[in-house]
PDB file of N, CA and C in Angstrom:
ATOM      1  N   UNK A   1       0.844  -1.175   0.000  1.00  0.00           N
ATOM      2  CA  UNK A   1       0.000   0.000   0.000  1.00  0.00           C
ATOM      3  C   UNK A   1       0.887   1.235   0.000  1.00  0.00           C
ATOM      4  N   UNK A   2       0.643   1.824  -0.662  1.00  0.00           N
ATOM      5  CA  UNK A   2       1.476   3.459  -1.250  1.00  0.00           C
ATOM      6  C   UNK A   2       0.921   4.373   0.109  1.00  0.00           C
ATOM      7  N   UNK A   3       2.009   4.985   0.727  1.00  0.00           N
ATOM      8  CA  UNK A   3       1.384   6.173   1.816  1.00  0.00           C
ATOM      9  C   UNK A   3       2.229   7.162   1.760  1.00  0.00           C
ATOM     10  N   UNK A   4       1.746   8.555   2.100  1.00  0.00           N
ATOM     11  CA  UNK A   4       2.604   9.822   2.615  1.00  0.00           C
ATOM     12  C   UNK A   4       1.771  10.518   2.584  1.00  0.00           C
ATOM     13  N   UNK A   5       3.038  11.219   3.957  1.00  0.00           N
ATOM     14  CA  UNK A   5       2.895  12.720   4.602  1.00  0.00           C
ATOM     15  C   UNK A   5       3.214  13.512   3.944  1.00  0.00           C
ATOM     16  N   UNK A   6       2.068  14.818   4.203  1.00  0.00           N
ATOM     17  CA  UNK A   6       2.426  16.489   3.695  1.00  0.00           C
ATOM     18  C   UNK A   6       2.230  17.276   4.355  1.00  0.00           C
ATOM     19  N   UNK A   7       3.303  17.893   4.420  1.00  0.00           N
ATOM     20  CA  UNK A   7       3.289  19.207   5.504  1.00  0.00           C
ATOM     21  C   UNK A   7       3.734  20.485   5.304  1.00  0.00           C
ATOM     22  N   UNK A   8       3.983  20.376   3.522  1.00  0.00           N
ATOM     23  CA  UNK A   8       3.871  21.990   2.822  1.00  0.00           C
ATOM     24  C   UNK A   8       3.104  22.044   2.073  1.00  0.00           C
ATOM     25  N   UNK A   9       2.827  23.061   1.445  1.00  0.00           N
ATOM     26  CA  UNK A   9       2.039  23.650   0.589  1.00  0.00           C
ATOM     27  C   UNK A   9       2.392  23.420  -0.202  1.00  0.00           C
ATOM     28  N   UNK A  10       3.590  23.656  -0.969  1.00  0.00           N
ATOM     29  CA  UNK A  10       4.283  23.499  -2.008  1.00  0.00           C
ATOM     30  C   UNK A  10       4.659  21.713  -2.364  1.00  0.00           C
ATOM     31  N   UNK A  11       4.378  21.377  -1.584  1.00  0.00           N
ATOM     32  CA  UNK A  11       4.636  19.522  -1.855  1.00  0.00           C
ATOM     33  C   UNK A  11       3.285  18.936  -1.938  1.00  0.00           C
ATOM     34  N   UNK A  12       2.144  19.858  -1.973  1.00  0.00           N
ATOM     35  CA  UNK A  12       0.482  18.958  -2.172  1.00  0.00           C
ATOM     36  C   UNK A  12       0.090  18.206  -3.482  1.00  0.00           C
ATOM     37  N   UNK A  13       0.091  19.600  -4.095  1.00  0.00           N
ATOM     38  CA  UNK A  13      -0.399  19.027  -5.658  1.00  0.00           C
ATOM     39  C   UNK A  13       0.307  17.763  -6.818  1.00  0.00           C
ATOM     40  N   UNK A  14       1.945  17.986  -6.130  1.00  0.00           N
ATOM     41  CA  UNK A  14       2.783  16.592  -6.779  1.00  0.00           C
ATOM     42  C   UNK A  14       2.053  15.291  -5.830  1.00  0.00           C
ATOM     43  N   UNK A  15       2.151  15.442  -4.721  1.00  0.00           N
ATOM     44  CA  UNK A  15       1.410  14.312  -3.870  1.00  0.00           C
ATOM     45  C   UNK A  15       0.368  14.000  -4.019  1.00  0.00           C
ATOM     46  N   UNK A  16      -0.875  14.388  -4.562  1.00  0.00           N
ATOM     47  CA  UNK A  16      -2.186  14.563  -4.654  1.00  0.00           C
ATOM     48  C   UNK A  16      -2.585  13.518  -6.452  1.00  0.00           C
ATOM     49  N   UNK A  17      -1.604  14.345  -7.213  1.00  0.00           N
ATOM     50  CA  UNK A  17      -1.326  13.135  -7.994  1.00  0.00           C
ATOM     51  C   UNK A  17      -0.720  12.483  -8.269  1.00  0.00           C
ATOM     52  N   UNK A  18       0.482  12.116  -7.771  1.00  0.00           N
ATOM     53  CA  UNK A  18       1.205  10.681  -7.529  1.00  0.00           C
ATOM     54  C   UNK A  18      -0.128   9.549  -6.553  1.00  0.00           C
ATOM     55  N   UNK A  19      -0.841  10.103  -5.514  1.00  0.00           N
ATOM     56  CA  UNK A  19      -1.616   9.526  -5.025  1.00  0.00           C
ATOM     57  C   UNK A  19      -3.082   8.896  -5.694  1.00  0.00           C
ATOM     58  N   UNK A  20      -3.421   9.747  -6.620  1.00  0.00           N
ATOM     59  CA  UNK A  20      -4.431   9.179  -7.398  1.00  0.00           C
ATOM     60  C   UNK A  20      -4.058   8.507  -8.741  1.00  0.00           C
ATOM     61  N   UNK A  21      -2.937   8.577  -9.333  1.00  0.00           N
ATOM     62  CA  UNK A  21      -2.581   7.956  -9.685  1.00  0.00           C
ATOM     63  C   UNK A  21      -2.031   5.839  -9.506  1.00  0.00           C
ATOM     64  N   UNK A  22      -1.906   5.936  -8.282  1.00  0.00           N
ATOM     65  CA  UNK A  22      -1.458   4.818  -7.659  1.00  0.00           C
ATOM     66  C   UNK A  22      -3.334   3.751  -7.810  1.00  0.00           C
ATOM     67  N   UNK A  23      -2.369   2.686  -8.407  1.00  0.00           N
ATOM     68  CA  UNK A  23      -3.312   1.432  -8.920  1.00  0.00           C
ATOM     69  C   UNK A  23      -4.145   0.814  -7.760  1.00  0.00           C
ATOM     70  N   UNK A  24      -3.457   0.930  -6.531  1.00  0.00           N
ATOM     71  CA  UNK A  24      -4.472   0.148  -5.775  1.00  0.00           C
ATOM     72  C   UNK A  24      -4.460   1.249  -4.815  1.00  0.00           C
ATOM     73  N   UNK A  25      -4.834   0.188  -3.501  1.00  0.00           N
ATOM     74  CA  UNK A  25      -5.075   1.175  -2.200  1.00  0.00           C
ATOM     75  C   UNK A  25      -4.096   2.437  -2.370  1.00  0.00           C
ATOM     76  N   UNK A  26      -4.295   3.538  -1.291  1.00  0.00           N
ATOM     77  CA  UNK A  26      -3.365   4.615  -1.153  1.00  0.00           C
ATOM     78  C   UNK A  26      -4.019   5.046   0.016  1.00  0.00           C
ATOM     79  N   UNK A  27      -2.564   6.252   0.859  1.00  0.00           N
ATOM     80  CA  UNK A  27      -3.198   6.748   1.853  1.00  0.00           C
ATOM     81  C   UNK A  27      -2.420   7.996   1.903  1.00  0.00           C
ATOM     82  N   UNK A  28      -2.995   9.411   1.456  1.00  0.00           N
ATOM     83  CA  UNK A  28      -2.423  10.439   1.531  1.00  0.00           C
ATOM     84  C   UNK A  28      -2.424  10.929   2.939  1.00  0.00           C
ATOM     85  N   UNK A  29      -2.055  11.320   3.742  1.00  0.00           N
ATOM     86  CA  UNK A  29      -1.715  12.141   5.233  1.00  0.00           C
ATOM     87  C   UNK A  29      -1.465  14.036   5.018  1.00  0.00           C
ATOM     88  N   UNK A  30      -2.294  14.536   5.037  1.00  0.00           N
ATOM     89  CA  UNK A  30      -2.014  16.428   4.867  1.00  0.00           C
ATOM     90  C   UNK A  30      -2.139  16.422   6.184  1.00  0.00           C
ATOM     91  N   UNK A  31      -1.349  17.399   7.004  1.00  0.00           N
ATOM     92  CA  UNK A  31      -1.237  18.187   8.158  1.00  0.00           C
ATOM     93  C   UNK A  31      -1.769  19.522   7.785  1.00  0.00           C
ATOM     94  N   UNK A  32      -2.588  19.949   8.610  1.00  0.00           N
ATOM     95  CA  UNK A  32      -3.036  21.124   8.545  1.00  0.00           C
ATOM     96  C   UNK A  32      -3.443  21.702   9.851  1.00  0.00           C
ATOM     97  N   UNK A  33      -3.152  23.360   9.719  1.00  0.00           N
ATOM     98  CA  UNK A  33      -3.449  23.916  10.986  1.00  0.00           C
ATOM     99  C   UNK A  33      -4.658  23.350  11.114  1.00  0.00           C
ATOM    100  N   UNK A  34      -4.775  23.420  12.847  1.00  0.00           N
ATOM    101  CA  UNK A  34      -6.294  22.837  13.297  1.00  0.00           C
ATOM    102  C   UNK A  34      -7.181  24.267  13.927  1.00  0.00           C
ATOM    103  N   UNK A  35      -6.630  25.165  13.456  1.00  0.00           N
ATOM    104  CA  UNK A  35      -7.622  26.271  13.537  1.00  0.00           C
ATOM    105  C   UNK A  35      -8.517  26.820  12.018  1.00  0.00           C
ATOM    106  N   UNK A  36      -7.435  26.307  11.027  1.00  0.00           N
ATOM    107  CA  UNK A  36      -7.913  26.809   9.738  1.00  0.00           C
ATOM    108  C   UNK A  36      -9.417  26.158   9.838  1.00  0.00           C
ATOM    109  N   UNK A  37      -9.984  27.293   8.983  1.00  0.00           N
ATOM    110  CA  UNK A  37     -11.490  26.960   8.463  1.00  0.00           C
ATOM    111  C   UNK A  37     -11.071  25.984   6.670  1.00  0.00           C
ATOM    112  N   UNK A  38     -12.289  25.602   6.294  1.00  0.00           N
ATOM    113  CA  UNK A  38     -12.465  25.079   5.460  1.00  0.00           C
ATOM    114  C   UNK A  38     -13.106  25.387   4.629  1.00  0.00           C
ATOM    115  N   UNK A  39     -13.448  26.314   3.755  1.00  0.00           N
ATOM    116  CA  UNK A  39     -14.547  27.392   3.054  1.00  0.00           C
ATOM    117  C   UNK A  39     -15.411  26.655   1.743  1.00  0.00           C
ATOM    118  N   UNK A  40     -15.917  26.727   1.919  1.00  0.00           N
ATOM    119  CA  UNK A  40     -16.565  26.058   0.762  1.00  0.00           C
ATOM    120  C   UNK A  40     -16.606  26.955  -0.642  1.00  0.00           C
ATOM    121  N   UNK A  41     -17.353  26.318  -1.578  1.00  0.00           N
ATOM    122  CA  UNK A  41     -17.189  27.448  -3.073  1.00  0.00           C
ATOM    123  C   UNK A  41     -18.174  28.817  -2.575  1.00  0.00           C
ATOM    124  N   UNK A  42     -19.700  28.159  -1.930  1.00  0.00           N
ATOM    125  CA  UNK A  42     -20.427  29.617  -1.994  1.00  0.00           C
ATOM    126  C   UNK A  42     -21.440  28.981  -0.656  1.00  0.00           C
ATOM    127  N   UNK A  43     -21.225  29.775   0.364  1.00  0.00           N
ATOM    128  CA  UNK A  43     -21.853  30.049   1.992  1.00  0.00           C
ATOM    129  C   UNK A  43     -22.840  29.831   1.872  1.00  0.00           C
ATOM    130  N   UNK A  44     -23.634  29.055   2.502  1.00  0.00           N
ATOM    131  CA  UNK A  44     -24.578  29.160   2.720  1.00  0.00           C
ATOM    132  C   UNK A  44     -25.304  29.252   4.088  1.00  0.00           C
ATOM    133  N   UNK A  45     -26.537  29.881   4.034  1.00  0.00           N
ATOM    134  CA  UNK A  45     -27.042  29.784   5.479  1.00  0.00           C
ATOM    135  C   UNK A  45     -26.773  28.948   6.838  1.00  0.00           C
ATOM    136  N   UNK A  46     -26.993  28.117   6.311  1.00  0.00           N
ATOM    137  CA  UNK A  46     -26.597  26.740   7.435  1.00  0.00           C
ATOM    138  C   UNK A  46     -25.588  26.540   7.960  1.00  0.00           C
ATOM    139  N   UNK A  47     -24.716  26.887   6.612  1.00  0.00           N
ATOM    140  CA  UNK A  47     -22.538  27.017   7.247  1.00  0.00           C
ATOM    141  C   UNK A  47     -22.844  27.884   8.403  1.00  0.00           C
ATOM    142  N   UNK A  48     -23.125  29.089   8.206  1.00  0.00           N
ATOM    143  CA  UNK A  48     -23.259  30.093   8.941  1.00  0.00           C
ATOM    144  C   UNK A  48     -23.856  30.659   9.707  1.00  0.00           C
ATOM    145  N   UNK A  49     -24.926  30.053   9.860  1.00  0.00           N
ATOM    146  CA  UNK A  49     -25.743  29.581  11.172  1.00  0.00           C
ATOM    147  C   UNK A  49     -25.024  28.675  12.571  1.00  0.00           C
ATOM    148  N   UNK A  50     -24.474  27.484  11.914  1.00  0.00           N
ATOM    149  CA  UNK A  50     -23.408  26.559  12.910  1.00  0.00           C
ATOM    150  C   UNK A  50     -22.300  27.501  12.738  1.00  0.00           C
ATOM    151  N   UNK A  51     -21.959  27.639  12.477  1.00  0.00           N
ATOM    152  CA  UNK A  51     -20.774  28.753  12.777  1.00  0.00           C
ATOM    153  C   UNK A  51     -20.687  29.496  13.950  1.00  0.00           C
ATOM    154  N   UNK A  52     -21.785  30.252  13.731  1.00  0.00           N
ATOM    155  CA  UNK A  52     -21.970  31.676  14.858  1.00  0.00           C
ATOM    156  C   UNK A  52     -22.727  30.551  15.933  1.00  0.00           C
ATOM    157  N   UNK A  53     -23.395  29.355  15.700  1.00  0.00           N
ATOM    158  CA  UNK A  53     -24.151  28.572  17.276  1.00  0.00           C
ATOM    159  C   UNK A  53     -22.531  27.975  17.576  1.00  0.00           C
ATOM    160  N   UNK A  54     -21.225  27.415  17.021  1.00  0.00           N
ATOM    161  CA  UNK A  54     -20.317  26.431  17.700  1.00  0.00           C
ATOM    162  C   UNK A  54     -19.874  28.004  18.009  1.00  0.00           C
ATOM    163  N   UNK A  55     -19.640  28.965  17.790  1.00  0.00           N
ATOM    164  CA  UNK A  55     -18.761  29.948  18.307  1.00  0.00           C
ATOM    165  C   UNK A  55     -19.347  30.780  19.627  1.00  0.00           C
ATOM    166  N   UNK A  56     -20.799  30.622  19.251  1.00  0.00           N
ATOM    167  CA  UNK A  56     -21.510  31.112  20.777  1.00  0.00           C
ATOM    168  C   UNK A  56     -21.404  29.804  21.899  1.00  0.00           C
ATOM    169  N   UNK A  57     -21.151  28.647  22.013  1.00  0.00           N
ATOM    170  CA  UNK A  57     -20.895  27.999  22.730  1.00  0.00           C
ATOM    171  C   UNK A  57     -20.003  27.846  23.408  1.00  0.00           C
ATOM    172  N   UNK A  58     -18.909  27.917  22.387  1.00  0.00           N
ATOM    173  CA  UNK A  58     -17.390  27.818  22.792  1.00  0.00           C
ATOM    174  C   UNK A  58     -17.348  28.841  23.754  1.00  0.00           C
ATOM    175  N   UNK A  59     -17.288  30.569  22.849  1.00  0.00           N
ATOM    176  CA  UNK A  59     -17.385  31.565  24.425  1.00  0.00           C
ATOM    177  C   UNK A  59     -18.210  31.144  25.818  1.00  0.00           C
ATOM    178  N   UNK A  60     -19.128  30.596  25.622  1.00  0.00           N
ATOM    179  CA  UNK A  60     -20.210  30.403  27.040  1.00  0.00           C
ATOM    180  C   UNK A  60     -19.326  29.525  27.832  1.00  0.00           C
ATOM    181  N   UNK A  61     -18.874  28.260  27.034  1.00  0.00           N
ATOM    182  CA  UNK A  61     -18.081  27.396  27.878  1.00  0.00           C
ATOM    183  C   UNK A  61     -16.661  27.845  28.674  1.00  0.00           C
ATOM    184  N   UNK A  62     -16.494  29.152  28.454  1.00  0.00           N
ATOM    185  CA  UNK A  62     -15.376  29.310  28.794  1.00  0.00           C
ATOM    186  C   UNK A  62     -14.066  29.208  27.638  1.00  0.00           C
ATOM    187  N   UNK A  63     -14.171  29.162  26.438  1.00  0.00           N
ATOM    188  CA  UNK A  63     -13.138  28.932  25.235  1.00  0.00           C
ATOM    189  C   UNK A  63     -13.036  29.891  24.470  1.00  0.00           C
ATOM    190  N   UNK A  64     -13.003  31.125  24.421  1.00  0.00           N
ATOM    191  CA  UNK A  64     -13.174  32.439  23.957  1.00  0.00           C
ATOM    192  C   UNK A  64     -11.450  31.897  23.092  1.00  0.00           C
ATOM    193  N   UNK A  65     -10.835  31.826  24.055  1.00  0.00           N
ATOM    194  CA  UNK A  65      -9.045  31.844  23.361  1.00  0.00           C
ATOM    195  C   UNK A  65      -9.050  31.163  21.716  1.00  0.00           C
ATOM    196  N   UNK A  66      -9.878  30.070  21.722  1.00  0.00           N
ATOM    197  CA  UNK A  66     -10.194  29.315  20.789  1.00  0.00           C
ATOM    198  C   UNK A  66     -10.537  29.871  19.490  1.00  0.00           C
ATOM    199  N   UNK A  67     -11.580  30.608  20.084  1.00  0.00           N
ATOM    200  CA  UNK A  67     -12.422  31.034  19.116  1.00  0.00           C
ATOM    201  C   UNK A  67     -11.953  32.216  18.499  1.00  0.00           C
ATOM    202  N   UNK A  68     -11.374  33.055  19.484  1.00  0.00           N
ATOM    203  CA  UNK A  68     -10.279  34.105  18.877  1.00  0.00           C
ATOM    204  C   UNK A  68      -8.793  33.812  17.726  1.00  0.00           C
ATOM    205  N   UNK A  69      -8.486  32.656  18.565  1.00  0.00           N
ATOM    206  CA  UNK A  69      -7.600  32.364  17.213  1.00  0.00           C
ATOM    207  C   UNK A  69      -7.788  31.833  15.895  1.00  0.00           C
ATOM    208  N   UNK A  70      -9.194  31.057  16.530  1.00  0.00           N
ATOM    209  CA  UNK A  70      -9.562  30.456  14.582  1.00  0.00           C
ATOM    210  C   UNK A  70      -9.878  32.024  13.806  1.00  0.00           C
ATOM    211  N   UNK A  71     -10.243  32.959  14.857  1.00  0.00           N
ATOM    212  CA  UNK A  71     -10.834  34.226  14.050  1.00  0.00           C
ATOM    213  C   UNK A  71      -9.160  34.920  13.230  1.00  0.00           C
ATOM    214  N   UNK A  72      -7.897  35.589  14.494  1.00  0.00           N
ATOM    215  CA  UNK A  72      -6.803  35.462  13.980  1.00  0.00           C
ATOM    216  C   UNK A  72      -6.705  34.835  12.774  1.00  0.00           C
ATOM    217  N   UNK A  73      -6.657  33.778  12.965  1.00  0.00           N
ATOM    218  CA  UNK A  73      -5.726  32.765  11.905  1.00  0.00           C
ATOM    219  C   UNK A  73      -6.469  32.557  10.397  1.00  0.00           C
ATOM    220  N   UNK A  74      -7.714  33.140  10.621  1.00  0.00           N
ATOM    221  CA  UNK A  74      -8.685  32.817   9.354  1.00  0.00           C
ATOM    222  C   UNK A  74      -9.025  34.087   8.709  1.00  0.00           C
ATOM    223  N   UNK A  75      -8.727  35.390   8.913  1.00  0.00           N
ATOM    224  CA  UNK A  75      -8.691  36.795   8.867  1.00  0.00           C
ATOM    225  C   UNK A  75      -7.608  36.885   7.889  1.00  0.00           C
TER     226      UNK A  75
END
């Protein structure tokens, strides 16, 4: 079974198809910040509805730090 790690940017897209390329099983591994968001092509209500309810939670629970840095880091 064909596997690898990526942990630049610049090393995805060669990996991405060397990986789909490969005849049988495969297992690509990307590291990615765990604050980054994930954006889709075009928002919709619902994204953004759970959005603003997991981000009003997080503050209530006490996780404001959290929520400030996904804001940081996604800005």
């Amino acid at each position: 079974m064909w596997g690898r790690t990526v942990s630049k940017a610049d090393e995805l897209e060669e990996a991405v198809i060397a990986w789909l390329n490969e005849p049988g099983p495969a297992l690509l591994n990307v590291k990615v910040d765990t604050m980054t968001l994930v954006m889709p092509p075009k928002i919709e209500w619902g994204s953004a509805y759970g959005m603003v309810l997991y981000s009003a939670k997080a503050m209530l629970q006490g996780q404001s730090a959290d929520v400030f840095a996904m804001i940081r880091e996604n800005l």
